[in-house]
Every structure is written in C-alpha cells, then in structure tokens.
C-alpha atoms as a PDB file:
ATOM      1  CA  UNK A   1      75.306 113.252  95.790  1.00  0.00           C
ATOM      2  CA  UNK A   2      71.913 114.634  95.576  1.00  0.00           C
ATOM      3  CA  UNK A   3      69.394 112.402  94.992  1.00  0.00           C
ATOM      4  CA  UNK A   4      67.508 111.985  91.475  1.00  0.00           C
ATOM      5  CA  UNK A   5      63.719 113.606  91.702  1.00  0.00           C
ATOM      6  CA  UNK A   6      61.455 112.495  89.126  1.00  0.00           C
ATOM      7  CA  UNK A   7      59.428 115.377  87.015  1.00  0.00           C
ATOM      8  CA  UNK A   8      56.126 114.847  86.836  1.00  0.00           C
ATOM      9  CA  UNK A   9      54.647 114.231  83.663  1.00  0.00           C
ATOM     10  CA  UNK A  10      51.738 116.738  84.879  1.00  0.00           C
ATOM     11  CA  UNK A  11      55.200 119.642  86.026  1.00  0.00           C
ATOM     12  CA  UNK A  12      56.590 119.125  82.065  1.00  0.00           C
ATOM     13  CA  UNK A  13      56.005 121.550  79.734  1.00  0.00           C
ATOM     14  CA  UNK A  14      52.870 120.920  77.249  1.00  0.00           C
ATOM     15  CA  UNK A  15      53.874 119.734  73.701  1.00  0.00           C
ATOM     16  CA  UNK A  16      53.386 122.214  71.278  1.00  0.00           C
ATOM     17  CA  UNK A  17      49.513 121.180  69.486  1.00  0.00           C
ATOM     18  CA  UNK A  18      50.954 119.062  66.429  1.00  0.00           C
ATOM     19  CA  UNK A  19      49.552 120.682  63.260  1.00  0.00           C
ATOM     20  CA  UNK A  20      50.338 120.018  59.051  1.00  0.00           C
ATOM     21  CA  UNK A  21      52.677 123.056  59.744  1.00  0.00           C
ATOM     22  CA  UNK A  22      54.482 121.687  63.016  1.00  0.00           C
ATOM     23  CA  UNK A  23      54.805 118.309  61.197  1.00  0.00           C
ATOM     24  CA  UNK A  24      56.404 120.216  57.698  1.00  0.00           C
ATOM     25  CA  UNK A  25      59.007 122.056  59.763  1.00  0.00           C
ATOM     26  CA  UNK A  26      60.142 119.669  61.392  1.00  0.00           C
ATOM     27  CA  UNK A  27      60.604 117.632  58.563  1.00  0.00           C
ATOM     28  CA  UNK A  28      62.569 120.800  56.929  1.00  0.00           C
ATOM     29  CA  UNK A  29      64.947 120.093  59.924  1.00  0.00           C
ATOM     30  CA  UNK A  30      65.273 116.914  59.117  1.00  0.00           C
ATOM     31  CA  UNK A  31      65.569 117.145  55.991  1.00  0.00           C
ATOM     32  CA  UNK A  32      68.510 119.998  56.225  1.00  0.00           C
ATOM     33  CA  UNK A  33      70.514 117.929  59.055  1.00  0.00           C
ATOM     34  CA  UNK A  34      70.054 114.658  57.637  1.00  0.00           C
ATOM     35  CA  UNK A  35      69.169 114.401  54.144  1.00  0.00           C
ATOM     36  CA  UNK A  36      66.304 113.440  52.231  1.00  0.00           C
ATOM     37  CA  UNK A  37      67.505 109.637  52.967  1.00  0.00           C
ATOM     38  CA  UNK A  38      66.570 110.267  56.665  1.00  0.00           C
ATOM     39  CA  UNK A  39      63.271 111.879  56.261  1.00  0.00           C
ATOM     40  CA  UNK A  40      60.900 109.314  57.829  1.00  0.00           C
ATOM     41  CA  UNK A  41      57.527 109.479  59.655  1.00  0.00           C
ATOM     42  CA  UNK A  42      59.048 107.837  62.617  1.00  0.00           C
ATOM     43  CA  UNK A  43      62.154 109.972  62.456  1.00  0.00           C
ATOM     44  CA  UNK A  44      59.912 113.270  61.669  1.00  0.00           C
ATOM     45  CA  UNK A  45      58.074 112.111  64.968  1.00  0.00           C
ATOM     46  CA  UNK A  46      61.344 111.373  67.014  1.00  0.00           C
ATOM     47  CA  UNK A  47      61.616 115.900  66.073  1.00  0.00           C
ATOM     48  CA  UNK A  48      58.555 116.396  67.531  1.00  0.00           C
ATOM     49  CA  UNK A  49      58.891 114.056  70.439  1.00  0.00           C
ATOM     50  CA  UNK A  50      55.739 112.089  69.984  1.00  0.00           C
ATOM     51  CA  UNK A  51      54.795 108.350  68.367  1.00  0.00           C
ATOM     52  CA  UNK A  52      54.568 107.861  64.561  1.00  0.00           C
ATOM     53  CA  UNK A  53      50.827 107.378  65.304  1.00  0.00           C
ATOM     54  CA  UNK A  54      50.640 110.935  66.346  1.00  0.00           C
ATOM     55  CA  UNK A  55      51.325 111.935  62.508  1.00  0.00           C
ATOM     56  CA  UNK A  56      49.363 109.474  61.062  1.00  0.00           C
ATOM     57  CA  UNK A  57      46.417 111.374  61.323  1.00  0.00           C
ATOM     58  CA  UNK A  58      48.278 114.212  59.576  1.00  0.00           C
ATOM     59  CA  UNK A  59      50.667 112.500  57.272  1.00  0.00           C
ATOM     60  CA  UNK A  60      49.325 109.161  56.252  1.00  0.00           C
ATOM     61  CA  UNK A  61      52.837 108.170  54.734  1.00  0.00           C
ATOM     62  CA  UNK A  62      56.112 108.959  53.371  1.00  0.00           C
ATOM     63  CA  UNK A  63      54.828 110.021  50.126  1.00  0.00           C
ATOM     64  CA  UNK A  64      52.110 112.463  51.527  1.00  0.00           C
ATOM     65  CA  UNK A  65      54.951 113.922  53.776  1.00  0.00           C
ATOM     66  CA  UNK A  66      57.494 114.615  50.904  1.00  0.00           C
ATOM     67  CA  UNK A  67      54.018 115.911  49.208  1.00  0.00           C
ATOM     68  CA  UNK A  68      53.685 118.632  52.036  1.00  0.00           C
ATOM     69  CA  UNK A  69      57.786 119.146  52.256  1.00  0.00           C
ATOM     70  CA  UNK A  70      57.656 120.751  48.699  1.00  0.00           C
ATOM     71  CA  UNK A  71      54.912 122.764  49.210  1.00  0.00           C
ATOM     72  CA  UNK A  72      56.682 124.113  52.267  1.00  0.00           C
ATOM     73  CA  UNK A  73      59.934 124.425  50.519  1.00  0.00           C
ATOM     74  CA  UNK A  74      57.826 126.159  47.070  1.00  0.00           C
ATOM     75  CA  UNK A  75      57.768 129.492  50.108  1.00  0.00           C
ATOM     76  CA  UNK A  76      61.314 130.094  49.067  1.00  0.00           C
ATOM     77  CA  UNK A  77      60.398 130.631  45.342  1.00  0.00           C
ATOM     78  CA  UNK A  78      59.567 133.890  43.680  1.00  0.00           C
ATOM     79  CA  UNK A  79      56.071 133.085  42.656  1.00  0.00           C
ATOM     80  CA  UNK A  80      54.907 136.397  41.860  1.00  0.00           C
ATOM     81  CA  UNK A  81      54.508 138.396  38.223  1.00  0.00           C
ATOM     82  CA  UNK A  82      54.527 142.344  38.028  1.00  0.00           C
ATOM     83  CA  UNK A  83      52.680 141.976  34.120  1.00  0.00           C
ATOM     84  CA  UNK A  84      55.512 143.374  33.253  1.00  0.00           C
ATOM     85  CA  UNK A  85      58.196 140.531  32.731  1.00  0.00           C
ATOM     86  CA  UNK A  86      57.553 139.132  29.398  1.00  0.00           C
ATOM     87  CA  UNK A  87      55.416 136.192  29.836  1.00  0.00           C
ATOM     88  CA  UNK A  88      57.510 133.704  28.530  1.00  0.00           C
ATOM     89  CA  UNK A  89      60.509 134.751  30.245  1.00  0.00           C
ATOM     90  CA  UNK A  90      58.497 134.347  33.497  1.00  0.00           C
ATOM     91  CA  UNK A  91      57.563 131.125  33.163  1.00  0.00           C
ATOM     92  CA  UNK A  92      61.306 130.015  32.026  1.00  0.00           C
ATOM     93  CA  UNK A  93      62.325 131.702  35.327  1.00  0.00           C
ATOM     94  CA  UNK A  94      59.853 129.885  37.403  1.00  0.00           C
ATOM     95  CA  UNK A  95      60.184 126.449  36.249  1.00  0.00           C
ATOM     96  CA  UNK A  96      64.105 127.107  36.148  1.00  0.00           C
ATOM     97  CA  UNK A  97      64.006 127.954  39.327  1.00  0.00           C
ATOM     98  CA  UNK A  98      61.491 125.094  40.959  1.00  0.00           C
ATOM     99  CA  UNK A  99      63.795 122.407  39.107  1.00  0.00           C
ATOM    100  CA  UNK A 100      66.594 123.906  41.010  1.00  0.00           C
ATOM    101  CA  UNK A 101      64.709 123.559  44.530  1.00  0.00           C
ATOM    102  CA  UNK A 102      63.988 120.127  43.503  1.00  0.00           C
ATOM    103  CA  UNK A 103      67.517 119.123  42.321  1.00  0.00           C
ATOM    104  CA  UNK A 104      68.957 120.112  45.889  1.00  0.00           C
ATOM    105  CA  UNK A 105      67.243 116.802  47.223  1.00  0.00           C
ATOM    106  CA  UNK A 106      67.140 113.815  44.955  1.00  0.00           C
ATOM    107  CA  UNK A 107      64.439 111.696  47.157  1.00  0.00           C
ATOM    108  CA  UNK A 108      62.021 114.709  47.154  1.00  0.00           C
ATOM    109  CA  UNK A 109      62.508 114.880  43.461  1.00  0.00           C
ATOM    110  CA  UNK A 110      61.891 111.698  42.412  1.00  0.00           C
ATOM    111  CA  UNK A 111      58.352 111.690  44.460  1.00  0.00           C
ATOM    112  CA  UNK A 112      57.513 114.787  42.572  1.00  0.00           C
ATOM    113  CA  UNK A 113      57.153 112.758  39.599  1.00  0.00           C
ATOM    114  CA  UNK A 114      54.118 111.145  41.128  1.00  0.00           C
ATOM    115  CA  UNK A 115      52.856 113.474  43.675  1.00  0.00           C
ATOM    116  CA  UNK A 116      51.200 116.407  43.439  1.00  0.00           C
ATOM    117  CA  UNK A 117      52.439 118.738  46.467  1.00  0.00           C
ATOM    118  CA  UNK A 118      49.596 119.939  48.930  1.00  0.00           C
ATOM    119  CA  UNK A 119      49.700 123.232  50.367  1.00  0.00           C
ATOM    120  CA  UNK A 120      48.958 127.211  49.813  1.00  0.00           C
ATOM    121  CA  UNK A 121      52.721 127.418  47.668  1.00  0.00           C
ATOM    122  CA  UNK A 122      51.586 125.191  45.099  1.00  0.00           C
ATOM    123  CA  UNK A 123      48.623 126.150  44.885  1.00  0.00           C
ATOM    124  CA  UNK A 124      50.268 129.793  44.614  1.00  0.00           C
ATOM    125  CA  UNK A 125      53.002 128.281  41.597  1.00  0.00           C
ATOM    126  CA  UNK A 126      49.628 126.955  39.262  1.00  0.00           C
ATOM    127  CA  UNK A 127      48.430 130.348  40.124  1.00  0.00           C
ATOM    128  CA  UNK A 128      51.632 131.736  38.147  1.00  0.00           C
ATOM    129  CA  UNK A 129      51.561 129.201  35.398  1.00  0.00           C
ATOM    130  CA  UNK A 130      48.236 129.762  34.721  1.00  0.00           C
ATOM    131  CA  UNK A 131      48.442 133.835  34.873  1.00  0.00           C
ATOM    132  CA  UNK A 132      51.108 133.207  32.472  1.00  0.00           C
ATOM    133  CA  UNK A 133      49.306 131.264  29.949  1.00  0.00           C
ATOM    134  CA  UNK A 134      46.728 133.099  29.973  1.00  0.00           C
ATOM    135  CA  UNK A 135      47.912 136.225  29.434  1.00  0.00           C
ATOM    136  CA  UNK A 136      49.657 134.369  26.041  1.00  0.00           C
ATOM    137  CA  UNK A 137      45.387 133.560  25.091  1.00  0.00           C
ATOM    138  CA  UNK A 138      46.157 129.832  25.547  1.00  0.00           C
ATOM    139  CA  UNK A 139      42.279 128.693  26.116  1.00  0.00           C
ATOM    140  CA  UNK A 140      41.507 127.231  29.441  1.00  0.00           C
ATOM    141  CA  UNK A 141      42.070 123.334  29.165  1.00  0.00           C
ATOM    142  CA  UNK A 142      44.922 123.782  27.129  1.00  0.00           C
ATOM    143  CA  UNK A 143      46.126 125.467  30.336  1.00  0.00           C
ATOM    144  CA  UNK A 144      45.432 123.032  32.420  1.00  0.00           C
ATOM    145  CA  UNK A 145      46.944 120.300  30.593  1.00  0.00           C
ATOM    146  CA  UNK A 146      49.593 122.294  29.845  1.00  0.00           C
ATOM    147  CA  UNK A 147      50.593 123.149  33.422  1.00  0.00           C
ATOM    148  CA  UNK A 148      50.556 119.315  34.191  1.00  0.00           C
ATOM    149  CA  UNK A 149      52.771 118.551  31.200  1.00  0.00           C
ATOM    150  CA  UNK A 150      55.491 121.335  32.805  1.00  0.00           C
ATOM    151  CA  UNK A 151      55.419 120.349  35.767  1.00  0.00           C
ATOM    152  CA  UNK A 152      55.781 117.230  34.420  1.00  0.00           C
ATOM    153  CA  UNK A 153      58.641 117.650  32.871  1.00  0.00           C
ATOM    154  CA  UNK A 154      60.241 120.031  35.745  1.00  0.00           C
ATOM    155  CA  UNK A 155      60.132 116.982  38.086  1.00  0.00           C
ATOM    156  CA  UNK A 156      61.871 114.206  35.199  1.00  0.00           C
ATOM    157  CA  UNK A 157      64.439 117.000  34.642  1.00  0.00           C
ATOM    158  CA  UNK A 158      64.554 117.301  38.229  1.00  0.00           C
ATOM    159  CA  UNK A 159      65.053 113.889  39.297  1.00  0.00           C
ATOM    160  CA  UNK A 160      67.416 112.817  36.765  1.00  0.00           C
ATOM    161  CA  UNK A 161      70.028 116.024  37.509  1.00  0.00           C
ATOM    162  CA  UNK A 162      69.700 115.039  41.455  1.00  0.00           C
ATOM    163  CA  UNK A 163      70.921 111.594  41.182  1.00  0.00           C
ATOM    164  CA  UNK A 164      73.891 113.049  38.568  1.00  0.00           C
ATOM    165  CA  UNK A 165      74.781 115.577  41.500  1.00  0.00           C
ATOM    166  CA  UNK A 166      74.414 112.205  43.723  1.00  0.00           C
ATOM    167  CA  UNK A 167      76.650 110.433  41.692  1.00  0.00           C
ATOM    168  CA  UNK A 168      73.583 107.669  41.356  1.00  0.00           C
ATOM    169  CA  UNK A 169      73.040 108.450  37.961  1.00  0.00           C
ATOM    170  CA  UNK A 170      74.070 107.511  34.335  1.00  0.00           C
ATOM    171  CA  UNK A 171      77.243 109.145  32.867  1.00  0.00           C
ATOM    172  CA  UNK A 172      76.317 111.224  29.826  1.00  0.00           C
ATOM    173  CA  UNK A 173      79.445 109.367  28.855  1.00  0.00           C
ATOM    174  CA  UNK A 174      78.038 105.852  29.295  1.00  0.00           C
ATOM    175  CA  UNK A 175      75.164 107.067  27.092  1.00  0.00           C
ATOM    176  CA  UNK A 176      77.377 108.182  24.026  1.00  0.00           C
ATOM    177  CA  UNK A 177      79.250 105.439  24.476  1.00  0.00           C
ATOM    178  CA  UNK A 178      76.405 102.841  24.274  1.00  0.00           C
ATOM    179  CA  UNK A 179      74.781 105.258  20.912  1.00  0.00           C
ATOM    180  CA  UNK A 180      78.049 104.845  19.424  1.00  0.00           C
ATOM    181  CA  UNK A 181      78.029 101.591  19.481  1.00  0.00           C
ATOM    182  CA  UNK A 182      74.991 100.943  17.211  1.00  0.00           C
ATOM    183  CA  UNK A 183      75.116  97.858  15.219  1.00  0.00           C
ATOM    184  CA  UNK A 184      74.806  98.950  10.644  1.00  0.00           C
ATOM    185  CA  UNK A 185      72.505  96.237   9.928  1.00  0.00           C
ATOM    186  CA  UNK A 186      70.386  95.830  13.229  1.00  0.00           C
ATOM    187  CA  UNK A 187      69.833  99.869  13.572  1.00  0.00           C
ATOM    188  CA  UNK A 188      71.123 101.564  10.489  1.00  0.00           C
ATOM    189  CA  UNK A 189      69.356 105.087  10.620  1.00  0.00           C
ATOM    190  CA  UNK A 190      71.173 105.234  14.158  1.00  0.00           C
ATOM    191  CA  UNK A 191      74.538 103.792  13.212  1.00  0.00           C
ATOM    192  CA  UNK A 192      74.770 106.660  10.376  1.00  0.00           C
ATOM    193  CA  UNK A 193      73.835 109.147  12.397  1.00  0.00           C
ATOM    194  CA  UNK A 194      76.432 112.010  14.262  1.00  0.00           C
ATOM    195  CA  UNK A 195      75.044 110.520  17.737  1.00  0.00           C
ATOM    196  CA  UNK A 196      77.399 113.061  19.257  1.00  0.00           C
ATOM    197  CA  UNK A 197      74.441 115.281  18.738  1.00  0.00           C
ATOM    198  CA  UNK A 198      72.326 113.205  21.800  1.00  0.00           C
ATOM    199  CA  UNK A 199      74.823 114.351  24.315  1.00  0.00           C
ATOM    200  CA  UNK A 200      75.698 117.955  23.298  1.00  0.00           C
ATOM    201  CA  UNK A 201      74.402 120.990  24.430  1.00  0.00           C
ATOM    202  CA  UNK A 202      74.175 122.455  28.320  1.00  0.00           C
ATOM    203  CA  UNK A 203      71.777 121.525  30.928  1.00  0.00           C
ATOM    204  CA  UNK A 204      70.133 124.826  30.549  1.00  0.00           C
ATOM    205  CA  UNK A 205      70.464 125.028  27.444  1.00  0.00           C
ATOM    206  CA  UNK A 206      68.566 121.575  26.657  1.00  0.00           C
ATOM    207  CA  UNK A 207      65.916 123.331  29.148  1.00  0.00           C
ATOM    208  CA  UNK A 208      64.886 126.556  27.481  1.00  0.00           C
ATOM    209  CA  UNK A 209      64.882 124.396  24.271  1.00  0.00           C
ATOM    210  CA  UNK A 210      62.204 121.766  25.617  1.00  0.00           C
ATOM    211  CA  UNK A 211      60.095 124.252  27.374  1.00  0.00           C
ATOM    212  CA  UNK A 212      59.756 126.443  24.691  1.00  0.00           C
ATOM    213  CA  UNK A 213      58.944 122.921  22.515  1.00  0.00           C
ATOM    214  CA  UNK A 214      56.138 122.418  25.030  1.00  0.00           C
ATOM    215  CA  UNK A 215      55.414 126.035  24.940  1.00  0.00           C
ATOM    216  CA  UNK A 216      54.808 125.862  21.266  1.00  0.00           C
ATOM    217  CA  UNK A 217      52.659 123.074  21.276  1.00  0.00           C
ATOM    218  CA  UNK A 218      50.247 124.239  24.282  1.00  0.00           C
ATOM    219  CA  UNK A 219      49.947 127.752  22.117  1.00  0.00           C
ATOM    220  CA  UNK A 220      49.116 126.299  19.078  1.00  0.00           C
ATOM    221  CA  UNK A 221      47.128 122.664  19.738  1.00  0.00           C
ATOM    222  CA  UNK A 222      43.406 122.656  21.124  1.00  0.00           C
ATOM    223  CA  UNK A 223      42.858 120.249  23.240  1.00  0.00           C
END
C-alpha cells in the first residue's frame, strides 16, 4: 500500500477571500439543505471551511446573518414598476409576494419582525413602496411611516402563517373554540356576538382587506 503524503498547507488551494456575499450564499445553502433551524454562524462557517471568528467580523450574530439572508433572498422578488400597473395593485403584489418568501422559512420570519434586512434588495423593495406611495400623493413622512407599518405587518402575517405551515402554531380552531366560550356576565358584548366572524374569511382574503385598511389610513392621516 502506498504510503500517505501529507499536502502542504502552502500546495492547498487558497480559500476563496470571505466577503458579506460569500458569507450570504453560503448561508442560502444552508439554509436550502438544512432548514432555517440549522442556520448558525458556526455551521455557516463549517460551508466556508473557516472558524466562526472568521465571520465575526462580517456577521456579528445570528440575527445580523438572518438580516443579510433576506436581503439576499428579496433578489428573487419582482421589485420593479412599469407606471403602468395601478399603484395599488402593485403594492398588493409586492407585499403578497415578500410574505410568501418569508412564510417558506419560519425562523427567518420571525426575525423579520425585529430586524431590518441589510443589503442592495431591500433597499431596492423601500424603493418600490415608496415609488408607490408617492405616485398616490401620500406626503413624505407619511411614507415613511407608512412603509414601516407594512412591512410591519408583512413580517406578523409572515411569521404567524410559517409556524401554521410548521404545525407550531395555534389552530384557527382552538381560537373559535376558546371565543365561543365567552362567559354572559364576565364579557357580555363578546358572548352575544356571532364570534364565527373572527375566524372566517381566507388568508388572502384577510390580507387585501388589512392592507388596504392601512392603505386608507396612510392616504388620508398626516402624520
């Protein structure tokens, strides 16, 4: 049997230069393989064959990295508007459609609730939102508190279908069942009402509602 010969660490190939973009595809692997669940600093650095310390200077946690993840995953979205589209329908289409990237990973969704994602894509989805809105007169800081509130709202909506589709969530069921239960003299506006009327309707349904609720509101309150 031949013998064993050692490589020289000086005859290996050179790493690839780690960079914010190395790091977020990699964690896309991950992340696609694996799960959300999985997607940890250490195991983003096991990809890229180098120490957790190596990312730190990157990525300073788990929260920053999920941060970048979105933005990387935001590149599969439409985010562009021809002027043509009506406005409204636009921004129903885009904040349909970045719930739906969000609901295919629960863990990601829940830290959009309380991250903002960093990147070009993001910055490129405000862009949108703010095109739209404007082109509907809404004055600027109504805008801007406006695109907050959506997004907002796109991430709750987000996070709470994910763990449903997880099976981690509450059963509508267990709602109505807990509404119908209401107690005449300790809540007696409640124990009148049809609470059947909580739990109807369709997802998307529900979702056009509330955003054009929100819609109103931004159109028609100064800030």
């Amino acid at each position: 049997m031949a013998a064993h010969t050692p490589i020289s660490r000086r005859e290996r190939p050179a790493k690839p230069a780690l960079s914010r973009e190395a790091i977020v595809e990699a964690a896309r692997r991950v992340l696609e393989r694996e799960g959300a669940d999985k997607l940890t600093i250490r195991r983003v650095a096991d990809e890229l064959d180098t120490g957790p310390a190596s990312l730190y200077v990157y990525v300073k946690n788990v929260t920053v990295l999920h941060a970048l993840l979105i933005d990387g995953l935001l590149a599969d979205l439409d985010l562009m508007w021809d002027g043509v589209e009506p406005w409204r329908e636009r921004l129903h289409r885009a904040i349909t459609d970045y719930i739906g990237l969000l609901t295919e990973h629960a863990n990601l969704a829940r830290s959009a609730m309380f991250v903002w994602p960093d990147g070009p894509n993001y910055l490129s989805l405000i862009d949108l939102l703010l095109r739209l809105l404007e082109s509907a007169g809404v004055e600027a800081r109504a805008a801007a508190w406006g695109i907050d509130l959506l997004l907002q709202h796109a991430s709750t909506m987000a996070a709470e279908w994910a763990a449903r589709s997880a099976g981690t969530g509450q059963e509508i069921d267990e709602l109505a069942a807990t509404l119908a239960a209401a107690d005449l003299r300790r809540h007696p506006a409640l124990a009148a009402f049809d609470t059947e009327l909580f739990t109807q309707g369709t997802p998307e349904g529900r979702l056009r509602w509330a955003l054009d609720i929100l819609l109103e509101g931004i159109l028609h309150h100064r800030c």
